[in-house]
N, C-alpha and C. Protein backbone atom coordinates (compact mmCIF):
# COMPACT_ATOMS: atom_id res chain seq x y z
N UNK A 1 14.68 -27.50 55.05
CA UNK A 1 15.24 -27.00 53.82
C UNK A 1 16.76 -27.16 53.86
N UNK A 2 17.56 -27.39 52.82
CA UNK A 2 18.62 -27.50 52.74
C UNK A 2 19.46 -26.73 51.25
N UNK A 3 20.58 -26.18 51.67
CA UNK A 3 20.91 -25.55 50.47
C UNK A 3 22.38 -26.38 50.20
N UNK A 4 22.56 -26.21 48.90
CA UNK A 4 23.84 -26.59 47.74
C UNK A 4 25.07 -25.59 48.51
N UNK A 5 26.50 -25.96 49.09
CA UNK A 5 27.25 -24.51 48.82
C UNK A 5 28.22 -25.26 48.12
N UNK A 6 29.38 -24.12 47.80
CA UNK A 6 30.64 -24.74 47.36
C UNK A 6 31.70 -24.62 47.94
N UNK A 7 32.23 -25.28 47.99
CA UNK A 7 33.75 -25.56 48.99
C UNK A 7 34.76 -26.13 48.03
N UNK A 8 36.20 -24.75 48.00
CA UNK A 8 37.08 -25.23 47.96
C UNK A 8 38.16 -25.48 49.32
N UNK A 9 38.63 -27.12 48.78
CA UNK A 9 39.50 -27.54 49.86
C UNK A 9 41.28 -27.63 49.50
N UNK A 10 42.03 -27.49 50.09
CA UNK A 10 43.23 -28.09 49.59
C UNK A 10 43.20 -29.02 49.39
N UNK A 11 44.49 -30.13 48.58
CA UNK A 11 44.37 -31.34 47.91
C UNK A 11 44.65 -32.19 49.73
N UNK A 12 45.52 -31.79 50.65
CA UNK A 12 45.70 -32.39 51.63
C UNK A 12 44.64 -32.35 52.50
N UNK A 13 43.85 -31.61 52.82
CA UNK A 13 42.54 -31.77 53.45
C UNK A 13 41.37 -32.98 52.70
N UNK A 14 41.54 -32.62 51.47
CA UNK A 14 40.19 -33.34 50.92
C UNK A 14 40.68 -34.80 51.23
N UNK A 15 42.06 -35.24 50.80
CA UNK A 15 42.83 -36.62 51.27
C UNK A 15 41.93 -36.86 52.35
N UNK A 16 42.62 -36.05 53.29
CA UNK A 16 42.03 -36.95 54.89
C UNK A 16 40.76 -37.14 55.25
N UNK A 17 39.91 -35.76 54.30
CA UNK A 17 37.79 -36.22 54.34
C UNK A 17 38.24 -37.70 53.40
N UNK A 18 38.75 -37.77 52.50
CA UNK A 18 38.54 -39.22 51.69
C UNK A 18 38.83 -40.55 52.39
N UNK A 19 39.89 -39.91 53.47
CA UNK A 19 40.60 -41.09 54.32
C UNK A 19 39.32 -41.42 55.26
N UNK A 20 38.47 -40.19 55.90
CA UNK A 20 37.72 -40.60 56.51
C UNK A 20 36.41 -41.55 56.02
N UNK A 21 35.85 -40.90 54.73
CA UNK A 21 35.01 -41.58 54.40
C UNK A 21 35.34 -43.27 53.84
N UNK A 22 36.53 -43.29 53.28
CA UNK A 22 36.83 -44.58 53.28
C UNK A 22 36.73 -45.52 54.20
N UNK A 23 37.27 -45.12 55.50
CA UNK A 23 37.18 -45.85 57.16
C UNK A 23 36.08 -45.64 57.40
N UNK A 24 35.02 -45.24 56.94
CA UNK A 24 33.57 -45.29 57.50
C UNK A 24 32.82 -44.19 58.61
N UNK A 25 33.64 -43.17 59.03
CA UNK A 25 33.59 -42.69 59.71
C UNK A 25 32.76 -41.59 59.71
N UNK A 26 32.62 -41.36 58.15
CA UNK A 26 31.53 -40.41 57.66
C UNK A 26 31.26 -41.03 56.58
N UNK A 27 30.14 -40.83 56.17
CA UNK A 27 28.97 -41.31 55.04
C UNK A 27 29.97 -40.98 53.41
N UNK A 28 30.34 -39.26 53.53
CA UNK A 28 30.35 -38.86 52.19
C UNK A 28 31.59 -37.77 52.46
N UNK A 29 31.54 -37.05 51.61
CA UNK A 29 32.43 -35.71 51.48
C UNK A 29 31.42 -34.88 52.19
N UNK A 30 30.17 -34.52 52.27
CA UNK A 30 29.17 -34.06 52.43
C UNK A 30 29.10 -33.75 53.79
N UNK A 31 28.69 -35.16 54.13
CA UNK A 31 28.57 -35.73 55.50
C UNK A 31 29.54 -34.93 56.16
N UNK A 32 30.94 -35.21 56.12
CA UNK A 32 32.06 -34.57 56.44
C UNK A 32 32.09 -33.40 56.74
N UNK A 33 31.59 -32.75 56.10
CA UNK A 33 31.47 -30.67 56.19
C UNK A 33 29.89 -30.82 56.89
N UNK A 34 29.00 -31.01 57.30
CA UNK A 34 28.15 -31.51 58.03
C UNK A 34 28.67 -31.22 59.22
N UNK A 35 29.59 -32.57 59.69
CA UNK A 35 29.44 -33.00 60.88
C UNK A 35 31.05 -32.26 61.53
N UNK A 36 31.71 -31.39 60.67
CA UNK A 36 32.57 -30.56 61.01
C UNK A 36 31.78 -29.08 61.10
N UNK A 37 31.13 -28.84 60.48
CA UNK A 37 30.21 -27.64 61.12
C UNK A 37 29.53 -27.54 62.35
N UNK A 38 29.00 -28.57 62.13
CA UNK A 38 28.01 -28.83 63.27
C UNK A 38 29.27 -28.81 65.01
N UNK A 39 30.46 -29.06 64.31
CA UNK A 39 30.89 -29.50 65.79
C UNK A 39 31.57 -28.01 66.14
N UNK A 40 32.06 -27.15 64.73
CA UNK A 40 32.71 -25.93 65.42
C UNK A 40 31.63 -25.08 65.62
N UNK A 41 30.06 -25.14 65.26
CA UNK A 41 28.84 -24.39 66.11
C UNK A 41 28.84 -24.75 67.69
N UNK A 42 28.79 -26.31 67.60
CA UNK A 42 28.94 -26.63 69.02
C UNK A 42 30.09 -26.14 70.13
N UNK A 43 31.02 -25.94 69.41
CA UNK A 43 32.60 -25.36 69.87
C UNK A 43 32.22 -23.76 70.17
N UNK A 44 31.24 -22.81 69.29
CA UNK A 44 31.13 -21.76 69.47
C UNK A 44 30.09 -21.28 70.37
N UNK A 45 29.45 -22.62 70.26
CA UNK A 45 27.85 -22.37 71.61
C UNK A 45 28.94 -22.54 72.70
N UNK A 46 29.77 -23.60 73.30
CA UNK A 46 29.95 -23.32 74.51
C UNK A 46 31.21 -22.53 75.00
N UNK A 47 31.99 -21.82 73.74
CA UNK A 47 32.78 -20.61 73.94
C UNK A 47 31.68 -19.60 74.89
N UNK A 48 30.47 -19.41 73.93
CA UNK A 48 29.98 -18.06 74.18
C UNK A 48 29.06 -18.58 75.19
N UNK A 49 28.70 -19.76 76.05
CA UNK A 49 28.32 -19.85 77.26
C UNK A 49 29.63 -19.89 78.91
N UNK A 50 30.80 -20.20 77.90
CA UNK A 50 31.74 -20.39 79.06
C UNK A 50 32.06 -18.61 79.16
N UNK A 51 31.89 -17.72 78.26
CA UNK A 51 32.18 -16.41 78.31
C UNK A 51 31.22 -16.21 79.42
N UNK A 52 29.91 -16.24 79.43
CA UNK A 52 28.91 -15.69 79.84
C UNK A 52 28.99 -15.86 81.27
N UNK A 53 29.37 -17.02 81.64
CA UNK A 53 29.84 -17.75 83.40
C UNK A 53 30.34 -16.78 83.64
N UNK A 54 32.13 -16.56 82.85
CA UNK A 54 32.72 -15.72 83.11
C UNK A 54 32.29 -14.63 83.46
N UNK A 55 31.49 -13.72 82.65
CA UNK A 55 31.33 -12.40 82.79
C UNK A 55 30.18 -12.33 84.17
N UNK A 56 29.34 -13.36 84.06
CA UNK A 56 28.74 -13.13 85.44
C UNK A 56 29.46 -13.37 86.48
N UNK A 57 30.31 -14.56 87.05
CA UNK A 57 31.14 -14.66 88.14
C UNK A 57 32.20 -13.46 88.27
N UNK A 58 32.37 -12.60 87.13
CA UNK A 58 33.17 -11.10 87.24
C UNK A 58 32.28 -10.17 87.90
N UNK A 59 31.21 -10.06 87.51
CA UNK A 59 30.18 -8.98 88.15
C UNK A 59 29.84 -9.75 89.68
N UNK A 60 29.80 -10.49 89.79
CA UNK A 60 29.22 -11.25 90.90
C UNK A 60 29.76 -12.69 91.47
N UNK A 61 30.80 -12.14 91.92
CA UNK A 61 31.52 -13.57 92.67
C UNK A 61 30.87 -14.21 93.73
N UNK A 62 31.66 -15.26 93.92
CA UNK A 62 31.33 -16.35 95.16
C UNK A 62 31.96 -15.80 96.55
N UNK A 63 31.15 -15.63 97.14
CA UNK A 63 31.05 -15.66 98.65
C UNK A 63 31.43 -16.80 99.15
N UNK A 64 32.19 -16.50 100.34
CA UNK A 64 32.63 -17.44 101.73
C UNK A 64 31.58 -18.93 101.58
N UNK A 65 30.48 -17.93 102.10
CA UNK A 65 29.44 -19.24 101.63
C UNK A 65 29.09 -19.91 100.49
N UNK A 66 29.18 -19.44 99.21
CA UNK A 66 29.02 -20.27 98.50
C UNK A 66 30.37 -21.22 98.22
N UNK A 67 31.28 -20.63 98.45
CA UNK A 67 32.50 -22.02 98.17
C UNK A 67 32.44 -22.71 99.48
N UNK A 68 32.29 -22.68 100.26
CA UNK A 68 31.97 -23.59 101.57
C UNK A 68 31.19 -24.22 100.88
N UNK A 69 29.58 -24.04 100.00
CA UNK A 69 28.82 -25.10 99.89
C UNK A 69 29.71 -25.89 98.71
N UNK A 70 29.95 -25.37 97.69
CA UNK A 70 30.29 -26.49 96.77
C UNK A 70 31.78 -26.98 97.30
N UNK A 71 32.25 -26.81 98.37
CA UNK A 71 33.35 -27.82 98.63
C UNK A 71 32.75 -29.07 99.63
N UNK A 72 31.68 -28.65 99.97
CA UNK A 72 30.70 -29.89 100.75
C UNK A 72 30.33 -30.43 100.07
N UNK A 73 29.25 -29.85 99.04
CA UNK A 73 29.11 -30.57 97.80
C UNK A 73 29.93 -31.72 97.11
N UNK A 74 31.01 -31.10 97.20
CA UNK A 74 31.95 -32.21 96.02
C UNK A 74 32.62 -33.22 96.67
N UNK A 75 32.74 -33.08 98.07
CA UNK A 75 33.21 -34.00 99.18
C UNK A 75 32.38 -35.02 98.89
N UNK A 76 30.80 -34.64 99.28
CA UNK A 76 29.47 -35.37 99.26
C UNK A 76 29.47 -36.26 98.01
N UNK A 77 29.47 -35.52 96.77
CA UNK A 77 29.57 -36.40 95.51
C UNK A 77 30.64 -37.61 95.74
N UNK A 78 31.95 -37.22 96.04
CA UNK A 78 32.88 -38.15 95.87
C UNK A 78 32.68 -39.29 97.16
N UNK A 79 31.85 -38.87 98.36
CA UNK A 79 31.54 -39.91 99.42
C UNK A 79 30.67 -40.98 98.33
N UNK A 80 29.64 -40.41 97.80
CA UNK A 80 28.96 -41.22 97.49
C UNK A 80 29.25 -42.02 96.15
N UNK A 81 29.98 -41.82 95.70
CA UNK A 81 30.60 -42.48 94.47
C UNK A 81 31.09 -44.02 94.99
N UNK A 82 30.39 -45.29 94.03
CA UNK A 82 30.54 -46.56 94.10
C UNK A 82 32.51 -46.91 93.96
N UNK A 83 32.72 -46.49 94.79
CA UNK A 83 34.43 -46.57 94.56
C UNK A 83 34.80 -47.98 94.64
N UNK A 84 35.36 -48.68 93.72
CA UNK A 84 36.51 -49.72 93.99
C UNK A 84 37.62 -50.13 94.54
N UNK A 85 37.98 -50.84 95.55
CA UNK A 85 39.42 -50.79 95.55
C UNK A 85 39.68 -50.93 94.61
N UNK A 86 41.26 -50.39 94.86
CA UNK A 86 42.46 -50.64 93.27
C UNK A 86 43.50 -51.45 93.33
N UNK A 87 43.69 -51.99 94.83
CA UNK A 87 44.60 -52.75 95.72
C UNK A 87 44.23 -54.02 95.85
């Protein structure tokens, strides 16, 4: 299901949705408020998951041992990474 809303924009905003849809970058005016919603939901999903890390690593930090493992860990990742020389 999809609903109709209404949006007023300033004349300098709507410019730059027009600039976009001209360059192809979005379909429509439509499209535009679409795919700008969609991205500050996405912006607000991982606010309120990066909160949530937070608030658990506050109640419950990392131990000796666990940063010992993920500094092995990340050693390990970067051993195994297809590295190039650059030289």
């Amino acid at each position: 299901m999809t609903a109709q809303i209404a949006v007023k924009l300033p004349d300098s905003l709507l410019a730059s949705v027009d600039e976009l849809v001209e360059r192809g970058v979005v379909e429509s005016r439509s499209d535009a408020v679409r795919v700008g919603l969609g991205l500050l939901r996405q912006a607000a999903d991982r606010q309120r998951i990066d909160e949530a890390f937070r608030s658990g690593f506050s109640r419950h930090p990392e131990g000796d041992d666990e940063l010992a493992d993920a500094r092995r860990l990340a050693a390990e990742a970067i051993e195994d990474e297809p590295w190039e020389p650059w030289w």
